[in-house]
Protein backbone atom coordinates (compact mmCIF):
# COMPACT_ATOMS: atom_id res chain seq x y z
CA UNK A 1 23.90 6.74 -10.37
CA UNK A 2 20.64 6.43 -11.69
CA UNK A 3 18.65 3.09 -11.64
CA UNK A 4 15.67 1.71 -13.00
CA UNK A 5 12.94 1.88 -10.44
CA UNK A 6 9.85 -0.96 -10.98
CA UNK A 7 6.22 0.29 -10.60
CA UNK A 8 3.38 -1.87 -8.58
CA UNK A 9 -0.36 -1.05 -8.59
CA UNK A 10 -2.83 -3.51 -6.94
CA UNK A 11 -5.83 -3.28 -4.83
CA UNK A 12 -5.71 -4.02 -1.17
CA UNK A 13 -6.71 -7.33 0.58
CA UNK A 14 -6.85 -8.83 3.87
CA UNK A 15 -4.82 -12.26 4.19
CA UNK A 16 -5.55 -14.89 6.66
CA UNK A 17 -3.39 -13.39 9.11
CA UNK A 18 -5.57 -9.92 8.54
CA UNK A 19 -2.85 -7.95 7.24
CA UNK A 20 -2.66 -5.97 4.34
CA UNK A 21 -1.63 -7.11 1.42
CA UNK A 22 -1.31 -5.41 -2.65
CA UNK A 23 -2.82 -8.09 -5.06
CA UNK A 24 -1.04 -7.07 -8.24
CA UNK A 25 -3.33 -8.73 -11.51
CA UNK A 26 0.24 -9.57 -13.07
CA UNK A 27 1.82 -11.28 -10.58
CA UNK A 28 0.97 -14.43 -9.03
CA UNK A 29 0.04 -14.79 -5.49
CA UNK A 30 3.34 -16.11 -4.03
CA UNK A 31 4.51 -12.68 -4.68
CA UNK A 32 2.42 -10.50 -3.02
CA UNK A 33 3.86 -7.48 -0.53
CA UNK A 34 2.75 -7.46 2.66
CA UNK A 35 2.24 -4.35 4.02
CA UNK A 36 3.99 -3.23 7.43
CA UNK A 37 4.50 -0.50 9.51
CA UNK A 38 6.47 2.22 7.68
CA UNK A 39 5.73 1.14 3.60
CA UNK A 40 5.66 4.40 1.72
CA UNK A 41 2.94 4.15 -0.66
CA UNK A 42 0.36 6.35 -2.74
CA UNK A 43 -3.41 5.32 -1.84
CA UNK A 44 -6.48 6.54 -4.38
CA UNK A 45 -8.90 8.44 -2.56
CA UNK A 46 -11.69 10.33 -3.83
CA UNK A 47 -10.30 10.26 -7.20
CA UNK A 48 -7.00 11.69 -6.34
CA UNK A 49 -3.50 9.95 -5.48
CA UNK A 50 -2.24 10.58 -2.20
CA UNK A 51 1.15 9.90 -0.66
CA UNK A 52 2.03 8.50 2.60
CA UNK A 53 2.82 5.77 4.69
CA UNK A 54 1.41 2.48 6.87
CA UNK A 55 1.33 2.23 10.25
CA UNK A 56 -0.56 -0.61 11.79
CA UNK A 57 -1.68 -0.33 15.93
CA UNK A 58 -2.52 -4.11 16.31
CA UNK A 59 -6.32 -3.72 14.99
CA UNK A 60 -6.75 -1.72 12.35
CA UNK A 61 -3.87 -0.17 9.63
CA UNK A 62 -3.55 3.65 9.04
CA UNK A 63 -2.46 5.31 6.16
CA UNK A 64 -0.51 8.76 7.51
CA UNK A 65 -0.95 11.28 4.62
CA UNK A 66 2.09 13.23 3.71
CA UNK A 67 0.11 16.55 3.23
CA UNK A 68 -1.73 16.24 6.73
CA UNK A 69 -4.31 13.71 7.87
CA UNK A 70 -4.58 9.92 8.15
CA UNK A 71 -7.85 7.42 7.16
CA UNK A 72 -7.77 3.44 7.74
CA UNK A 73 -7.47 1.39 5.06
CA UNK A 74 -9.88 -0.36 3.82
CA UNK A 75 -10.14 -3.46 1.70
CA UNK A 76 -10.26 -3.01 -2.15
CA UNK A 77 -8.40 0.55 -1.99
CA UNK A 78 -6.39 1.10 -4.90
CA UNK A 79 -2.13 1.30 -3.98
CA UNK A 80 0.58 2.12 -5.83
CA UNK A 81 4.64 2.41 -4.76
CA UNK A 82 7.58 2.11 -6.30
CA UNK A 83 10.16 -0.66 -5.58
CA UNK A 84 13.47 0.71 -4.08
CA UNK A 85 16.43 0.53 -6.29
């Protein structure tokens, strides 16, 4: 069975709460994801999309790179995912 799957792009923010959130331009602020521990999602860095997934350790958020690696997220990072079917 094949679906239609949506596509989100945004830029990362810190709430009030200082957790992550994807601002998407298109959509208003009510509907902004949240990010938690385990979202699969593809983070620009250095020019390049990379794939991988949250994890947050109480202070800071990490993005675990599917290839190797993780780097903390940061404020104004470009995201991208795909919303499950």
């Amino acid at each position: 069975m094949t679906g239609k799957q949506r596509f989100h792009a945004g830029f990362l923010f810190l709430d009030q709460n200082k957790r992550y959130c994807v601002c998407e331009p298109a959509l208003p602020m009510s509907q902004m994801v949240t990010l938690t521990s385990g979202c699969a999602l593809e983070v620009l860095r250095d020019g390049e999309w990379v794939s991988g997934c949250v994890e947050g350790d109480g202070q800071d958020y990490w993005f675990f790179v599917k290839a190797g690696g993780k780097f903390k997220l940061a404020e104004r990072m470009m995201v991208r995912y795909t919303e499950p079917e």
